[in-house]
C-alpha atoms as a PDB file:
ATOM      1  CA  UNK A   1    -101.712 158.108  76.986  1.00  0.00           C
ATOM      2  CA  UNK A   2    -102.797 161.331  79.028  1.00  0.00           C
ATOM      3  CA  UNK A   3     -99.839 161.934  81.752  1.00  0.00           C
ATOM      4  CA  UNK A   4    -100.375 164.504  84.493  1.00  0.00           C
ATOM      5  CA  UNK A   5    -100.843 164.960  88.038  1.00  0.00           C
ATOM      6  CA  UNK A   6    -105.061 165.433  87.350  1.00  0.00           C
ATOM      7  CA  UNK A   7    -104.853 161.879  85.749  1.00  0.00           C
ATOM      8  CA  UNK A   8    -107.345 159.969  87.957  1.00  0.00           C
ATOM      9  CA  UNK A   9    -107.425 155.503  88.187  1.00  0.00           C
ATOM     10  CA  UNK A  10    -110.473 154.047  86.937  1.00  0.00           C
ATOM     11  CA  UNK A  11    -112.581 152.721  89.723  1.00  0.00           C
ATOM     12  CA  UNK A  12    -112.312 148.821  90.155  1.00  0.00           C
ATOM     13  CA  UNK A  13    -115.278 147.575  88.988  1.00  0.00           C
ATOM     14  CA  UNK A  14    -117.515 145.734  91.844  1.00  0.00           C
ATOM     15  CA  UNK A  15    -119.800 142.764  91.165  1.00  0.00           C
ATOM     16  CA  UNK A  16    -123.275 141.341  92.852  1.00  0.00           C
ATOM     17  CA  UNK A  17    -124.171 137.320  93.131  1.00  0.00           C
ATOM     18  CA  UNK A  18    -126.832 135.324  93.806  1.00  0.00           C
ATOM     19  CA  UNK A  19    -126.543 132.553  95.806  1.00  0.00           C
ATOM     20  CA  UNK A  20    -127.664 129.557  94.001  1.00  0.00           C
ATOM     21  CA  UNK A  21    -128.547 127.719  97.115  1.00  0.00           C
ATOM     22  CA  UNK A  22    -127.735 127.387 101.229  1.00  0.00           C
ATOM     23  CA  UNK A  23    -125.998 124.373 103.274  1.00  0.00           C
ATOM     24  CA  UNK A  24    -127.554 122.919 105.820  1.00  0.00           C
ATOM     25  CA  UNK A  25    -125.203 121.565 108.400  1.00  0.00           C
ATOM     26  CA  UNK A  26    -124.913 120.161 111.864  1.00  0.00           C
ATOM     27  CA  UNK A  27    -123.108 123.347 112.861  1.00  0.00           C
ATOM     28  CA  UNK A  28    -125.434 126.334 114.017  1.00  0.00           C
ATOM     29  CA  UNK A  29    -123.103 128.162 115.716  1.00  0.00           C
ATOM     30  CA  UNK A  30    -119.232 129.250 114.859  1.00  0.00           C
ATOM     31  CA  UNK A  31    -118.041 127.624 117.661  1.00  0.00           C
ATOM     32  CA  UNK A  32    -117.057 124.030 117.079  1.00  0.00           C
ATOM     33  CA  UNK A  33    -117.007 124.029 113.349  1.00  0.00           C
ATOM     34  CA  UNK A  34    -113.747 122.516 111.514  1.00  0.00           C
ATOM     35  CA  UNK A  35    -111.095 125.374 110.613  1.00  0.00           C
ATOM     36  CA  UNK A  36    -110.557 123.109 107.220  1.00  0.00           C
ATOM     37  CA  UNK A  37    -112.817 120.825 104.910  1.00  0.00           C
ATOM     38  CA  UNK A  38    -112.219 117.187 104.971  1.00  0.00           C
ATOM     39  CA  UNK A  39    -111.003 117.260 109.088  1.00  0.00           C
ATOM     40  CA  UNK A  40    -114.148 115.511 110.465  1.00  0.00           C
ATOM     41  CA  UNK A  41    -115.112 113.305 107.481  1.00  0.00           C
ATOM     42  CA  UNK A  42    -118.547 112.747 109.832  1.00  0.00           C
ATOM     43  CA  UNK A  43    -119.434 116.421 109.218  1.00  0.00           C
ATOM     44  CA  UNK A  44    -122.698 115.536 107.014  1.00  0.00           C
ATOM     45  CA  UNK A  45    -124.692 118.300 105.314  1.00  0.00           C
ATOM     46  CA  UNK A  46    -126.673 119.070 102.447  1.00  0.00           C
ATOM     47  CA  UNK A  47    -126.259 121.568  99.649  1.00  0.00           C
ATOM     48  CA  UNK A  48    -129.881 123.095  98.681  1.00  0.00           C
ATOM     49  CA  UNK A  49    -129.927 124.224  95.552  1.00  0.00           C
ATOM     50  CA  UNK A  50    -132.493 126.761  94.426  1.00  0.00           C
ATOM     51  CA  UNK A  51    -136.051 125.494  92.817  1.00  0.00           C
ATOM     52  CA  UNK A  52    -135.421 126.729  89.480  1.00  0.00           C
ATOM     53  CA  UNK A  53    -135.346 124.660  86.221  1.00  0.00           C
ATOM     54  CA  UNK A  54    -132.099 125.642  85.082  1.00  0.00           C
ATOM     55  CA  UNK A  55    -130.382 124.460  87.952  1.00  0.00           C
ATOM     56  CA  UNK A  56    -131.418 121.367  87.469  1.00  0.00           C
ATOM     57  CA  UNK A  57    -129.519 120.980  83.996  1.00  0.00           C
ATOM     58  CA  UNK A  58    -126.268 122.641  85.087  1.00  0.00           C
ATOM     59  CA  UNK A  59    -125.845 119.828  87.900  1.00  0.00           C
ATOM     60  CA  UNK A  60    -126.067 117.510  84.932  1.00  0.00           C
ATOM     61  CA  UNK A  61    -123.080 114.684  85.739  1.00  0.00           C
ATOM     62  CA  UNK A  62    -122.186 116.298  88.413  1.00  0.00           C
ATOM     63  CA  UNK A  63    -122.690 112.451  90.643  1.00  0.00           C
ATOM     64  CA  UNK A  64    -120.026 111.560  88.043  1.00  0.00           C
ATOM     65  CA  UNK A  65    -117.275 113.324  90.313  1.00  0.00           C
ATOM     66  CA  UNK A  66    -116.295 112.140  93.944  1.00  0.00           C
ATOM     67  CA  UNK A  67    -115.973 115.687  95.268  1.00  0.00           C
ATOM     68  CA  UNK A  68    -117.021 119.154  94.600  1.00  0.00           C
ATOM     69  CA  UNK A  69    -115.609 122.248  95.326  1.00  0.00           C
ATOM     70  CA  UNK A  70    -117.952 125.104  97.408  1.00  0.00           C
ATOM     71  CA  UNK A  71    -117.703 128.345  97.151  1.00  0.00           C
ATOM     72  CA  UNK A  72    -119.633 130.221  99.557  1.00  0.00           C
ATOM     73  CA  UNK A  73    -119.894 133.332 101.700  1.00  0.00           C
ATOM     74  CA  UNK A  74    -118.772 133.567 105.325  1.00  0.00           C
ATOM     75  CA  UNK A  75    -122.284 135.252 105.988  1.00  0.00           C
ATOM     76  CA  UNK A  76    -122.126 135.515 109.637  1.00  0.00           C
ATOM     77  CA  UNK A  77    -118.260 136.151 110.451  1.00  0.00           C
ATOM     78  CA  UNK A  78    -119.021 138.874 112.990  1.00  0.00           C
ATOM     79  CA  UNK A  79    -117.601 142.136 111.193  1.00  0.00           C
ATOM     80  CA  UNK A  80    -118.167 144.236 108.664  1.00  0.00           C
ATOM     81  CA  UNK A  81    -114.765 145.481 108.469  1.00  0.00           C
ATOM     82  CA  UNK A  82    -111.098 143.352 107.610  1.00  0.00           C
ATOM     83  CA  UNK A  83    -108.067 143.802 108.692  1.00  0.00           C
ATOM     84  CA  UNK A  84    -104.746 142.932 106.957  1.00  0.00           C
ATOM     85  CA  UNK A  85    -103.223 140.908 108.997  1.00  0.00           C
ATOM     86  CA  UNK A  86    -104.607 138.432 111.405  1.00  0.00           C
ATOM     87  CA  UNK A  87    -103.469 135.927 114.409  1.00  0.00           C
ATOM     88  CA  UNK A  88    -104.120 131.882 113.010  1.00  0.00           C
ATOM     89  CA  UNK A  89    -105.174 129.426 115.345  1.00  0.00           C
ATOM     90  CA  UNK A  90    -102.405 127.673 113.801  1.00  0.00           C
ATOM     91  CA  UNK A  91     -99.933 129.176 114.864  1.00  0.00           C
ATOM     92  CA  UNK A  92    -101.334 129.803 118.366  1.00  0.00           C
ATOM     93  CA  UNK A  93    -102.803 132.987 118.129  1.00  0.00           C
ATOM     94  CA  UNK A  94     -98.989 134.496 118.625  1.00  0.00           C
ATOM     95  CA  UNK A  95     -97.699 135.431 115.036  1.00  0.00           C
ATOM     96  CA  UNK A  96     -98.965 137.700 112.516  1.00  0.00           C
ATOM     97  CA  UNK A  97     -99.622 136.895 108.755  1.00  0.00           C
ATOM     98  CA  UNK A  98    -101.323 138.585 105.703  1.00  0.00           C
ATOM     99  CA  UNK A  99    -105.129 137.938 105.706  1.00  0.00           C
ATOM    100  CA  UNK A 100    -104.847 136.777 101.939  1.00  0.00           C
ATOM    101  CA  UNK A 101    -101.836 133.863 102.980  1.00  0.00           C
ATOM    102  CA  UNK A 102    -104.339 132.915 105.564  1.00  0.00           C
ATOM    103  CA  UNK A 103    -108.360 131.248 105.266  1.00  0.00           C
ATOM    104  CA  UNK A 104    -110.136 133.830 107.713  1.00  0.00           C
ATOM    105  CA  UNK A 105    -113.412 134.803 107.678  1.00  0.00           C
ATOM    106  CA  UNK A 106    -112.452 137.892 108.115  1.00  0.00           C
ATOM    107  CA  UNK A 107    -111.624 139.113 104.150  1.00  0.00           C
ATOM    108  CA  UNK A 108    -111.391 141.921 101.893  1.00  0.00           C
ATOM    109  CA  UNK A 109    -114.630 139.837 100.153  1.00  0.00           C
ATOM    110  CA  UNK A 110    -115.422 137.084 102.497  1.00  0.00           C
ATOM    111  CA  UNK A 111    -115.640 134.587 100.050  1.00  0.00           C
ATOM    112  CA  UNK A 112    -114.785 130.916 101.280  1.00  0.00           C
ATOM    113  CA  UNK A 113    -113.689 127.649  99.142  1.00  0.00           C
ATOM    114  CA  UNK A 114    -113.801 124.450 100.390  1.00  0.00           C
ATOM    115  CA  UNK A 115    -113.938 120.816  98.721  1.00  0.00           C
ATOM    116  CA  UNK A 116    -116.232 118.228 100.201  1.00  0.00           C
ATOM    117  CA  UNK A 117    -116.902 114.751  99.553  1.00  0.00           C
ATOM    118  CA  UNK A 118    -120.238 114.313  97.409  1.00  0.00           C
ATOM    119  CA  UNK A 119    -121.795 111.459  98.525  1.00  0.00           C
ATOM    120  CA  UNK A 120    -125.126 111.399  96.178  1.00  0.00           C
ATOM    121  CA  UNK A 121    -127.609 114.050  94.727  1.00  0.00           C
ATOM    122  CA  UNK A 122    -130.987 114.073  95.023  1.00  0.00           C
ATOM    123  CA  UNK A 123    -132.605 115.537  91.923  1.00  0.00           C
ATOM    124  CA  UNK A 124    -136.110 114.858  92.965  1.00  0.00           C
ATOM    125  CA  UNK A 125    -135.882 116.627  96.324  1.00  0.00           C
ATOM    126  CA  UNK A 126    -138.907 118.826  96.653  1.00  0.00           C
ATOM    127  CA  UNK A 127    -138.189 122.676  96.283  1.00  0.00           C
ATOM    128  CA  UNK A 128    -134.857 122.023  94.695  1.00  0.00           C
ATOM    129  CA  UNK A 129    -131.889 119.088  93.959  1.00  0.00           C
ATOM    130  CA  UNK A 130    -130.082 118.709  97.148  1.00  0.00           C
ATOM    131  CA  UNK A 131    -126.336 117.700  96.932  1.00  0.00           C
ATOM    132  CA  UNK A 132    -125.626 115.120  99.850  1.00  0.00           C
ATOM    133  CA  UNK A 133    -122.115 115.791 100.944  1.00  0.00           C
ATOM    134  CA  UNK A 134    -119.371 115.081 103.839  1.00  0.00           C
ATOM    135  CA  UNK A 135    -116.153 116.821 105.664  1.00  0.00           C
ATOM    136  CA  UNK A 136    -118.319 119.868 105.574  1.00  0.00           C
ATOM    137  CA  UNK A 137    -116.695 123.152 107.182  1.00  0.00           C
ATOM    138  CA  UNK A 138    -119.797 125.193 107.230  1.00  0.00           C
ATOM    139  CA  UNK A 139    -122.276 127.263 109.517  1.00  0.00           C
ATOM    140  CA  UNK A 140    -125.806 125.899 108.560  1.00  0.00           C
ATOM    141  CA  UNK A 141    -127.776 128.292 106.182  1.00  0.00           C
ATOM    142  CA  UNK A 142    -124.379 129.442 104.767  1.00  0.00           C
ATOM    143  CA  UNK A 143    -124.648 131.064 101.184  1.00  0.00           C
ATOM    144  CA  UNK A 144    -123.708 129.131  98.688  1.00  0.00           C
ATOM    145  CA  UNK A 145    -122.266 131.337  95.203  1.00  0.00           C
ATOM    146  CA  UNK A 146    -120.783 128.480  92.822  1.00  0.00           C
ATOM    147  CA  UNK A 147    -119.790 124.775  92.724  1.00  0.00           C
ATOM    148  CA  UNK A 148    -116.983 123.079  90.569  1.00  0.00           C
ATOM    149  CA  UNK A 149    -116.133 119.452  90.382  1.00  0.00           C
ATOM    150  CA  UNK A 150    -112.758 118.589  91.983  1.00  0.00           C
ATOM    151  CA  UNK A 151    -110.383 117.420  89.445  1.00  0.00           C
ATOM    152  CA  UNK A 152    -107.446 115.400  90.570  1.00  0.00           C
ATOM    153  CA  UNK A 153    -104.785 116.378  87.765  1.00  0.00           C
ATOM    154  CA  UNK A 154    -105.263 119.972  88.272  1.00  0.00           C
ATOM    155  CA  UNK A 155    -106.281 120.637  91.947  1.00  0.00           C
ATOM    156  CA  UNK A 156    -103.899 118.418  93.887  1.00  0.00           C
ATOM    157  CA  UNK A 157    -100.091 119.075  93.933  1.00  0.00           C
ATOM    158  CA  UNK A 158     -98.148 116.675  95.538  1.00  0.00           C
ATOM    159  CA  UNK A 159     -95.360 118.760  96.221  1.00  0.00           C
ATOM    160  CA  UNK A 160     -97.273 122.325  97.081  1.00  0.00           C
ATOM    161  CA  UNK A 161     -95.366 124.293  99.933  1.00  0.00           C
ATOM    162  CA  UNK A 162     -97.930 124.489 102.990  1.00  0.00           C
ATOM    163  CA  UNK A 163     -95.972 128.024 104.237  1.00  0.00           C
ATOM    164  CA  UNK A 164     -96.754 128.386 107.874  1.00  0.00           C
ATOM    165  CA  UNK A 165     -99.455 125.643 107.943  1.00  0.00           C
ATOM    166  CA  UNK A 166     -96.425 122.949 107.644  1.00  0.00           C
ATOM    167  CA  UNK A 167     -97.488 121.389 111.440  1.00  0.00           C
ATOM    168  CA  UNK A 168     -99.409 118.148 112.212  1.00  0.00           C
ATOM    169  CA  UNK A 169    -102.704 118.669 113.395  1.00  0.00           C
ATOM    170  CA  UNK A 170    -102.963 117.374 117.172  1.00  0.00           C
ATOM    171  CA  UNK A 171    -104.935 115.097 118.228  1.00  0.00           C
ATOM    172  CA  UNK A 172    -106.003 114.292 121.769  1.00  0.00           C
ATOM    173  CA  UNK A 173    -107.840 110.962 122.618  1.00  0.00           C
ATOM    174  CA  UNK A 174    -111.903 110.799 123.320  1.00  0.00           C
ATOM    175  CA  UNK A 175    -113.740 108.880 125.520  1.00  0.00           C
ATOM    176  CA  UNK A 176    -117.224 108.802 126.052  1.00  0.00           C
ATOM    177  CA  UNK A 177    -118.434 107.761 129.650  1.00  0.00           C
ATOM    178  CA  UNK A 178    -121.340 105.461 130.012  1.00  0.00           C
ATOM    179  CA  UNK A 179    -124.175 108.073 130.831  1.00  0.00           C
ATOM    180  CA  UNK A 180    -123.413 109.591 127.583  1.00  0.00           C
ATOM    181  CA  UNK A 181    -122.504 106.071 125.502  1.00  0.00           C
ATOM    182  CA  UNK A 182    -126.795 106.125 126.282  1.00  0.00           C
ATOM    183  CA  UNK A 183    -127.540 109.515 125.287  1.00  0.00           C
ATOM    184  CA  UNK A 184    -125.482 108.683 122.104  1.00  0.00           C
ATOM    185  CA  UNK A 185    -127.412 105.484 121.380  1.00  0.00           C
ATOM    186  CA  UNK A 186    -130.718 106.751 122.060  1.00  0.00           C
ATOM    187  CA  UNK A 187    -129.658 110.196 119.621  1.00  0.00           C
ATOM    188  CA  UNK A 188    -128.792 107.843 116.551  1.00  0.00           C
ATOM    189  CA  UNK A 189    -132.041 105.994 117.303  1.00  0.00           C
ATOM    190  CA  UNK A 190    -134.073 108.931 116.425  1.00  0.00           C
ATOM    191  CA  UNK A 191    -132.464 109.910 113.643  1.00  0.00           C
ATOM    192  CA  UNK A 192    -128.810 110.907 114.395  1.00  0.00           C
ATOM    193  CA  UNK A 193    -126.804 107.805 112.604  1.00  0.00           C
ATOM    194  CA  UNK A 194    -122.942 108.718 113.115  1.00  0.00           C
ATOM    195  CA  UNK A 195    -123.578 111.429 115.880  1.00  0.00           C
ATOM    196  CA  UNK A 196    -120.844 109.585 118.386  1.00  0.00           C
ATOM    197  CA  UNK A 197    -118.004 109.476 115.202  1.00  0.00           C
ATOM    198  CA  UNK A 198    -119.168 112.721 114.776  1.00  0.00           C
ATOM    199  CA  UNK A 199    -118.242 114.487 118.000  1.00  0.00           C
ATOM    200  CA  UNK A 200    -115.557 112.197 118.046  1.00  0.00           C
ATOM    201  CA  UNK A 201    -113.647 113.790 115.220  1.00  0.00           C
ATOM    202  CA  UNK A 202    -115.131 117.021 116.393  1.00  0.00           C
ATOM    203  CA  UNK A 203    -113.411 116.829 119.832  1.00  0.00           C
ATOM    204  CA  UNK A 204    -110.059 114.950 118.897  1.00  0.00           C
ATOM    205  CA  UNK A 205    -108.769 118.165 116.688  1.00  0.00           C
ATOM    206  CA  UNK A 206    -110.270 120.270 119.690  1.00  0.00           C
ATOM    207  CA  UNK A 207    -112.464 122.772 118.808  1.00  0.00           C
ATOM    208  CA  UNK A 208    -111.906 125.025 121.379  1.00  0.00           C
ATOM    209  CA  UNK A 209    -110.594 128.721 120.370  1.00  0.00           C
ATOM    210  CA  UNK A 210    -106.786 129.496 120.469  1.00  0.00           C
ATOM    211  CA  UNK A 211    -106.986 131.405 123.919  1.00  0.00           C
ATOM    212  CA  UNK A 212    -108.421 128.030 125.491  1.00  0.00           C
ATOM    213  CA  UNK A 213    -105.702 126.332 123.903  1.00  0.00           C
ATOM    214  CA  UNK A 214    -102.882 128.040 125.361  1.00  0.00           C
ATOM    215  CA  UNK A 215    -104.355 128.958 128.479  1.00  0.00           C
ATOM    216  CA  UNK A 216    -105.930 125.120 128.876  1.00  0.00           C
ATOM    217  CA  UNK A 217    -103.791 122.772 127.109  1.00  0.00           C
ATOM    218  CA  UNK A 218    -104.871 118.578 127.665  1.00  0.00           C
ATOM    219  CA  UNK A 219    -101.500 117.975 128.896  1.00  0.00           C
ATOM    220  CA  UNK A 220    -101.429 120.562 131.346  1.00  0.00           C
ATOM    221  CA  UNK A 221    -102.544 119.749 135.181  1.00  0.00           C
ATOM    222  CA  UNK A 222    -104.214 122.771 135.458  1.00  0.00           C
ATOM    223  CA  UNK A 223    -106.452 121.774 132.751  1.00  0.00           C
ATOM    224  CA  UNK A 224    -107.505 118.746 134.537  1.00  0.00           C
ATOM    225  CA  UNK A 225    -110.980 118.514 135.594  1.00  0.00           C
ATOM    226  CA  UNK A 226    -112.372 121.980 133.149  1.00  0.00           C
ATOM    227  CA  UNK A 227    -115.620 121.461 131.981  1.00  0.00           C
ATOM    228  CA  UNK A 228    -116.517 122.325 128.039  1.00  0.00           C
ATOM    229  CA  UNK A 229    -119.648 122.611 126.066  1.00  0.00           C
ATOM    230  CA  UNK A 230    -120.154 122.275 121.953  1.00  0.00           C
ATOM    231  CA  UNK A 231    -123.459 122.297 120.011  1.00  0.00           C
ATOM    232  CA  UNK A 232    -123.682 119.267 117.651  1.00  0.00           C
ATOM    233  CA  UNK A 233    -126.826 118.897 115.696  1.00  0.00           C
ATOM    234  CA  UNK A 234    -129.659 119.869 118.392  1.00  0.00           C
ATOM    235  CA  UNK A 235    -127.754 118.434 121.121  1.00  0.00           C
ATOM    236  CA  UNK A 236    -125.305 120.252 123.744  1.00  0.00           C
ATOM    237  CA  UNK A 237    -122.214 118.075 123.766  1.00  0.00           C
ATOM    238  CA  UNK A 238    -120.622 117.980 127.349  1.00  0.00           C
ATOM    239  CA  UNK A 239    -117.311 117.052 128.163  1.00  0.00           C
ATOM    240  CA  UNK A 240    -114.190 117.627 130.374  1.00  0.00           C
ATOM    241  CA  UNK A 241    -110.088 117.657 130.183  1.00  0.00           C
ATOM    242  CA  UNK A 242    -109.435 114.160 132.300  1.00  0.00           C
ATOM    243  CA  UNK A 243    -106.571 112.249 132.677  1.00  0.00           C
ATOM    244  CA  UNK A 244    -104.976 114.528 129.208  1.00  0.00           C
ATOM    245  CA  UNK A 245    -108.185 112.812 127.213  1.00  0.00           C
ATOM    246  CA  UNK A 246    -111.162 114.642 126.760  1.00  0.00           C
ATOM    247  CA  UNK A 247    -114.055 112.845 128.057  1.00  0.00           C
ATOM    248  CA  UNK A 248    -117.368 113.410 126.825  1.00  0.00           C
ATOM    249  CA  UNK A 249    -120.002 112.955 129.916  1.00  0.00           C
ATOM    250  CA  UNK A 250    -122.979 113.899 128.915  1.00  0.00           C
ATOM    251  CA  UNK A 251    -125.589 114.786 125.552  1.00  0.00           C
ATOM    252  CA  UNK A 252    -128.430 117.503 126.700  1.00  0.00           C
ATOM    253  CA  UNK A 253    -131.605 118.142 123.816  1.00  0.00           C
ATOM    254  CA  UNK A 254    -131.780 121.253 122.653  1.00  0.00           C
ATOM    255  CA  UNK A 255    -135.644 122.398 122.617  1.00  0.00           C
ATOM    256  CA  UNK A 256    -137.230 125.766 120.510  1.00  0.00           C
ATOM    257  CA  UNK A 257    -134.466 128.424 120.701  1.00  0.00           C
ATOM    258  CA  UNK A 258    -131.739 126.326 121.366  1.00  0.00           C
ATOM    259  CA  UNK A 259    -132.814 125.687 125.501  1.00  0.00           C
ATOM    260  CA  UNK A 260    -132.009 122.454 126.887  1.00  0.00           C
ATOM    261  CA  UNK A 261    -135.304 120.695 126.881  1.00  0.00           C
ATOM    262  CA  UNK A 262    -136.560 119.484 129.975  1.00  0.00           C
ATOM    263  CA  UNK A 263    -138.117 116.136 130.557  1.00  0.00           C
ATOM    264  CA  UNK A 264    -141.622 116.733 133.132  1.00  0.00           C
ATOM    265  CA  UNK A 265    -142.717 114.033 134.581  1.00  0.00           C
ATOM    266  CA  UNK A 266    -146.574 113.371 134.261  1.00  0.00           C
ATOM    267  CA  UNK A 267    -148.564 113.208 137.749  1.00  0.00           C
ATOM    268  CA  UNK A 268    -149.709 109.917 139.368  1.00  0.00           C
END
């Protein structure tokens, strides 16, 4: 083997993909979305797979499995460039860890994985099968590259190490007040089923950023009384820290653009 100070690496070789399809998910912006598959088991979305015949054969038995394993690309993560270390919400924004023990966005490829529930798949769907899955994690119109079936014996180890991600999720209590209990039941009327479990499990792991966290924690009497807003669907979702809970008050429409659409009242 040549030896020698002119002795140059081989490049490493780079690849390009396809995507075979998009999601389409409740979440159309950043904010709000679960930091982990599988959190908010409400999180409904579908997987649209590309019109092509061949696609159609390679979902063949896919129904057969309960879940499915995405893997997509964080196509809107805000930066070009990645950084080798990064600050997890986890661990409040405080400590350091290596991007590649962490699941940022922010990557050397930014290539996600997540495994959802697959609830049915629609193989007649016009311009393409649609997979009808749940516990979604996903911005809507996310890239998707590949999808494997989850397989029990070889995906889940009882006794895996979670490293730094060892903690409990909190959880703080919801409660919906009655003006919104009727913005709620008139959403799910119009097609919205499961909206209120929705932003319930949205709001309970609290989906604020880690600065909000720290600065605003529920327990925390400064915190009392701070009004919040989250996008769910079409709607704007607003709620306050009271009495440690967070209390959703009221559910706005989102019109073209995502403005609050206004209700004008007709002349007499």
């Amino acid at each position: 083997m040549p030896t020698g100070k002119n002795t140059k690496k081989a490049p490493l070789p780079t690849f390009q993909f396809e995507a075979i399809g998009i999601a389409k998910t409740p979440f159309t912006q950043r904010f709000g979305i679960p930091r982990q598959p599988g959190l908010v088991p409400e999180a409904r979305g579908v997987i649209k797979i590309n019109a092509h015949p061949d696609y159609q054969y390679a979902l063949k038995t896919l129904q057969e499995f309960s879940h499915i394993w995405i893997i997509f690309v964080f196509h809107a993560h805000g930066g070009n460039k990645w950084k080798p270390t990064i600050r997890p919400p986890r661990l409040g924004g405080k400590a350091k860890v290596g991007v590649l023990s962490s699941r940022s966005p922010h990557r050397p490829n930014p290539i996600g994985l997540s495994v959802v529930k697959l609830e049915e798949i629609d193989f007649e769907a016009k311009g393409g099968a649609e997979l009808h899955v749940s516990g979604l994690d996903l911005l809507d119109g996310t890239p998707i590259l590949d999808i494997k079936p989850y397989i029990a014996y070889a995906d889940s180890v009882a006794d895996a190490n979670p490293g730094w991600a060892n903690e409990d999720i909190q959880k703080t209590p919801v409660l919906f007040e009655g003006p919104a209990l009727e913005k709620v039941a008139e959403a799910e009327a119009n097609g919205y089923p499961g909206i209120e479990d929705l932003i319930e499990q949205l709001l309970t792991i609290d989906p604020r950023p880690g600065f909000q966290k720290r600065e605003l924690p529920p327990d925390a009497d400064e915190s009392q009384g701070k009004d919040f807003g989250l996008l769910v669907k079409d709607y704007d979702v607003k709620w306050r820290i009271q009495n440690r809970m967070f209390v959703v008050y009221d559910l706005e429409k989102l019109g073209p653009a995502g403005k609050i659409k206004k209700t004008v009242k007709k002349k007499r």
